[in-house]
Protein backbone atom coordinates (compact mmCIF):
# COMPACT_ATOMS: atom_id res chain seq x y z
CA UNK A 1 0.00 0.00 0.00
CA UNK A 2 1.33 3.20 -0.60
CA UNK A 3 3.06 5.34 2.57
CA UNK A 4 0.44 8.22 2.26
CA UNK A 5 -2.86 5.76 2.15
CA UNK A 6 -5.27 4.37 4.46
CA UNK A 7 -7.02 1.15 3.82
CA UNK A 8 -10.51 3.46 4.12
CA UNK A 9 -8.79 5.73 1.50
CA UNK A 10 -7.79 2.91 -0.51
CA UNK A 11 -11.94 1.53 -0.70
CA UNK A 12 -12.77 4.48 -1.42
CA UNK A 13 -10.86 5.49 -4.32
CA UNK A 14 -11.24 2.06 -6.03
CA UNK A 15 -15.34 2.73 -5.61
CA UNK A 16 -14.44 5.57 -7.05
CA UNK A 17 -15.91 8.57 -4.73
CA UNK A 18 -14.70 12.02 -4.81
CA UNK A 19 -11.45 12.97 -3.36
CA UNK A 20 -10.65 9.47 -1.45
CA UNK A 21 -13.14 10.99 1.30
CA UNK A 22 -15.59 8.40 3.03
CA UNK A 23 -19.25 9.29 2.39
CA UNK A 24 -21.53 9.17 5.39
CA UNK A 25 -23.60 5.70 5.72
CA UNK A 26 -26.89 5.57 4.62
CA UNK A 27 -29.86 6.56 6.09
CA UNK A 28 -30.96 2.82 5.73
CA UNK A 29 -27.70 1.46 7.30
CA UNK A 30 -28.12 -2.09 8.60
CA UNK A 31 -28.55 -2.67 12.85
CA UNK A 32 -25.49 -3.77 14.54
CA UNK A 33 -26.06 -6.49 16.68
CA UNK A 34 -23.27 -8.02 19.12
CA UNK A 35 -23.31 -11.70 18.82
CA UNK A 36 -24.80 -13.47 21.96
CA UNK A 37 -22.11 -14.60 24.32
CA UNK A 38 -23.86 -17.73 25.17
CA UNK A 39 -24.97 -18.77 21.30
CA UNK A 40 -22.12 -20.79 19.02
CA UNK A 41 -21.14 -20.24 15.67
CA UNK A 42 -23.18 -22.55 13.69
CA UNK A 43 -21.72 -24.93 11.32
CA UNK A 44 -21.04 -23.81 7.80
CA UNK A 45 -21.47 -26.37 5.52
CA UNK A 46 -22.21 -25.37 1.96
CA UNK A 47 -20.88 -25.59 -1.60
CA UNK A 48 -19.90 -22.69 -4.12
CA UNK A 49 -20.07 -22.16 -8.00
CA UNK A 50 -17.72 -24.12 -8.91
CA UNK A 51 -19.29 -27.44 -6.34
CA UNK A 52 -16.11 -26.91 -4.04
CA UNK A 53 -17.57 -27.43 -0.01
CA UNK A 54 -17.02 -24.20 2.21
CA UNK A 55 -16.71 -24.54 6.14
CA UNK A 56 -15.06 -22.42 8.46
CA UNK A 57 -11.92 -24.96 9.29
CA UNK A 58 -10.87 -24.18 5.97
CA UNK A 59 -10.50 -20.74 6.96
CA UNK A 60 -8.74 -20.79 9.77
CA UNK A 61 -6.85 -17.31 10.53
CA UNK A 62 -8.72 -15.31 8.68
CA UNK A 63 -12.05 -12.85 9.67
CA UNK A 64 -14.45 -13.44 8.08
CA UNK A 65 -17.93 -11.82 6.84
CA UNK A 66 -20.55 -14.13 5.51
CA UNK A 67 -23.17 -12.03 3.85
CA UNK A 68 -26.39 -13.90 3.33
CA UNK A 69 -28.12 -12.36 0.08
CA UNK A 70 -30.91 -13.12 -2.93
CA UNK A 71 -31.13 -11.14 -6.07
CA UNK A 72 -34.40 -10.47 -5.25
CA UNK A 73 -32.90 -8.64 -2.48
CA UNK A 74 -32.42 -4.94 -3.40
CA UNK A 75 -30.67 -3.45 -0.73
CA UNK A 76 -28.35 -7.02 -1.03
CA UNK A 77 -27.42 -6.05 -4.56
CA UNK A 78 -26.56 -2.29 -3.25
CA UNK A 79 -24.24 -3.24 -0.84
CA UNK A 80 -22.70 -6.29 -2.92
CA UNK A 81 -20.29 -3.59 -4.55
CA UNK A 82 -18.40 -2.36 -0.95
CA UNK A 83 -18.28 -5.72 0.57
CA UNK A 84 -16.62 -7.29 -2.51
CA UNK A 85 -13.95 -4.79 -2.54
CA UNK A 86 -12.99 -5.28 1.34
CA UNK A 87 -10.95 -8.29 0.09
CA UNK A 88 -9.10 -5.94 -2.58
CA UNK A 89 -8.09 -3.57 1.11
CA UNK A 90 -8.00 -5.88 3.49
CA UNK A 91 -6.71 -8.77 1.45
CA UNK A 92 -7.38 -12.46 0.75
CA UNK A 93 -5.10 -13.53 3.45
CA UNK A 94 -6.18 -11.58 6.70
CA UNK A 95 -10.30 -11.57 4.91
CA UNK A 96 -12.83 -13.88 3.86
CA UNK A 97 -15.74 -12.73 2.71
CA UNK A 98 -18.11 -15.26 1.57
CA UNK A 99 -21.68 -14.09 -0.24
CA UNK A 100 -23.98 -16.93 1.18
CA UNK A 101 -27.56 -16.88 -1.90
CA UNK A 102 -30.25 -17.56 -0.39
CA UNK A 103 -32.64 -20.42 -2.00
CA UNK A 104 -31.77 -19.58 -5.56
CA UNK A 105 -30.96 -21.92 -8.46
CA UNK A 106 -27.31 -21.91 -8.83
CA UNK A 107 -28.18 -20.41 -12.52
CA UNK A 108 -29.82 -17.61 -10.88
CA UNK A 109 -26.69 -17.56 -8.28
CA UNK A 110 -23.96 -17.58 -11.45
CA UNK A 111 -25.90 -15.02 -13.60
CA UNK A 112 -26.22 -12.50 -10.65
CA UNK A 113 -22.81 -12.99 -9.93
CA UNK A 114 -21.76 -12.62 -13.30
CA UNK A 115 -23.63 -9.35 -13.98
CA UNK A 116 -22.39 -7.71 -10.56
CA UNK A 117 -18.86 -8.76 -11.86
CA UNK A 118 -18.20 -10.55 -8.27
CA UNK A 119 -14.84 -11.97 -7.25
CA UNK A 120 -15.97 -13.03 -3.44
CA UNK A 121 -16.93 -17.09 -3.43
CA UNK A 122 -20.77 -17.64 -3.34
CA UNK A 123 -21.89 -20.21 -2.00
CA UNK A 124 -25.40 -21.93 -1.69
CA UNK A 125 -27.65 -22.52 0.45
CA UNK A 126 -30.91 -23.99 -1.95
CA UNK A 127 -33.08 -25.10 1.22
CA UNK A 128 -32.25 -22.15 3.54
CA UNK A 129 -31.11 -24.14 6.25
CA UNK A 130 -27.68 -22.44 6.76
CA UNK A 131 -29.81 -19.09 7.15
CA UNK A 132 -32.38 -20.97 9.81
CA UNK A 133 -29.05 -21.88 11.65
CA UNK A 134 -27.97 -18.41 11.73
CA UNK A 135 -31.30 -17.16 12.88
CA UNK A 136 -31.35 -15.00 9.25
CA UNK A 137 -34.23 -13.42 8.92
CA UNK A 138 -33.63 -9.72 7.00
CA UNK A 139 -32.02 -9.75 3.92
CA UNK A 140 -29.27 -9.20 3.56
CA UNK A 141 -27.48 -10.13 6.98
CA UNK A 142 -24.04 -10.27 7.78
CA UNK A 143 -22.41 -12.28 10.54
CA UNK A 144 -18.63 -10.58 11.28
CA UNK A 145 -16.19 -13.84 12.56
CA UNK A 146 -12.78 -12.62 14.31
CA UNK A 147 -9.43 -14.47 13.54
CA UNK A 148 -10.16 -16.99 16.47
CA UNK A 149 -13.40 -18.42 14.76
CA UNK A 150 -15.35 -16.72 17.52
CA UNK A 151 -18.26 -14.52 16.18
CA UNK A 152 -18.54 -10.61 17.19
CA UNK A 153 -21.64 -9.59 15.93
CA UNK A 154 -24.15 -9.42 12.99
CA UNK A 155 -25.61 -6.84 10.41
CA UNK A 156 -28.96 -7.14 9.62
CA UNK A 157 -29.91 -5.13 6.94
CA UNK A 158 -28.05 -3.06 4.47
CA UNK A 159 -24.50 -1.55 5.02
CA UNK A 160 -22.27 0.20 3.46
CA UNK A 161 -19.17 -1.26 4.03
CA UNK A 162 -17.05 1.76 2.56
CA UNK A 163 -18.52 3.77 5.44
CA UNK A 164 -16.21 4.36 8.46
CA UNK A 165 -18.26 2.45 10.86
CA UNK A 166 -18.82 -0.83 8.43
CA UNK A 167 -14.97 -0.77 8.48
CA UNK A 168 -14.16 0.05 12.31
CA UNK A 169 -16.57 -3.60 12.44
CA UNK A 170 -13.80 -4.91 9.85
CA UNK A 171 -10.77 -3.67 11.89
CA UNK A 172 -11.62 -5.34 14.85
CA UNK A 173 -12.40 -8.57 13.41
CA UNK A 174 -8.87 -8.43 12.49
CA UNK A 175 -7.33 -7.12 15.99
């Protein structure tokens, strides 16, 4: 990264917005949630694309965000464009985001994907268990995992994740 840059400055300059300067989170910004102490992460189980299986052991290390979505979902395809990029700032190694459809075909899945020009995995989740586990009920929802595999807290609703509190969320996943 260069000296002079932020990772905030960074986001924002590749989503192109005026001057590097953060814009101000929507009026419609999702409800942060912390995660209840007492509840476990729930399994992840689930298969992308491509028909490779996703769970969390494999991604040991790293945050992660797992953003459950539909492309029915308006305010999911809004915010698709500022989560994708977090990998691009944070990077693949310290990040995983994962964008988790929601009882779509995995045509439907692939063409929205395709069209939104997304480089995060999606995965599937055609009977909407893996949402039931995670007690998803908004769309779209995202549950914020810290380093250890414990879970911090959850999103439901809409966020911009280019906005300075989406990424203080982000920089403590990582801490």
């Amino acid at each position: 990264m260069h000296p002079g840059l932020t990772r905030r400055s960074c986001l924002s300059t590749a989503l192109g917005l005026a001057g590097g300067c953060l814009l101000p989170a929507a009026a419609g910004a999702g409800e942060v949630q912390p995660w209840p102490r007492a509840e476990r992460l729930p399994a992840l189980d689930a298969l992308d694309l491509q028909g490779q299986r996703w769970n969390f052991d494999k991604l040991g290390g790293r945050a992660v965000l797992l953003n459950f979505w539909a492309s029915w979902c308006e305010p999911c395809r809004q915010e698709m464009p500022t989560l994708q990029q977090l990998v691009d700032v944070y990077g693949e190694d310290k990040l995983a985001v994962l964008a988790l459809n929601f009882k779509e075909s995995p045509a439907i899945a692939t063409r929205f994907a395709r069209n939104a020009a997304m480089t995060v995995p999606v995965l599937l989740d055609p009977g909407g268990q893996i949402a039931a586990r995670f007690a998803v009920k908004i769309f779209p929802t995202t549950v914020g995992i810290g380093r250890d595999g414990r879970p911090r807290w959850r999103v439901r609703g809409e966020m911009d994740w280019s906005a300075a509190q989406a990424l203080g969320l982000v920089d403590a996943l990582l801490a």
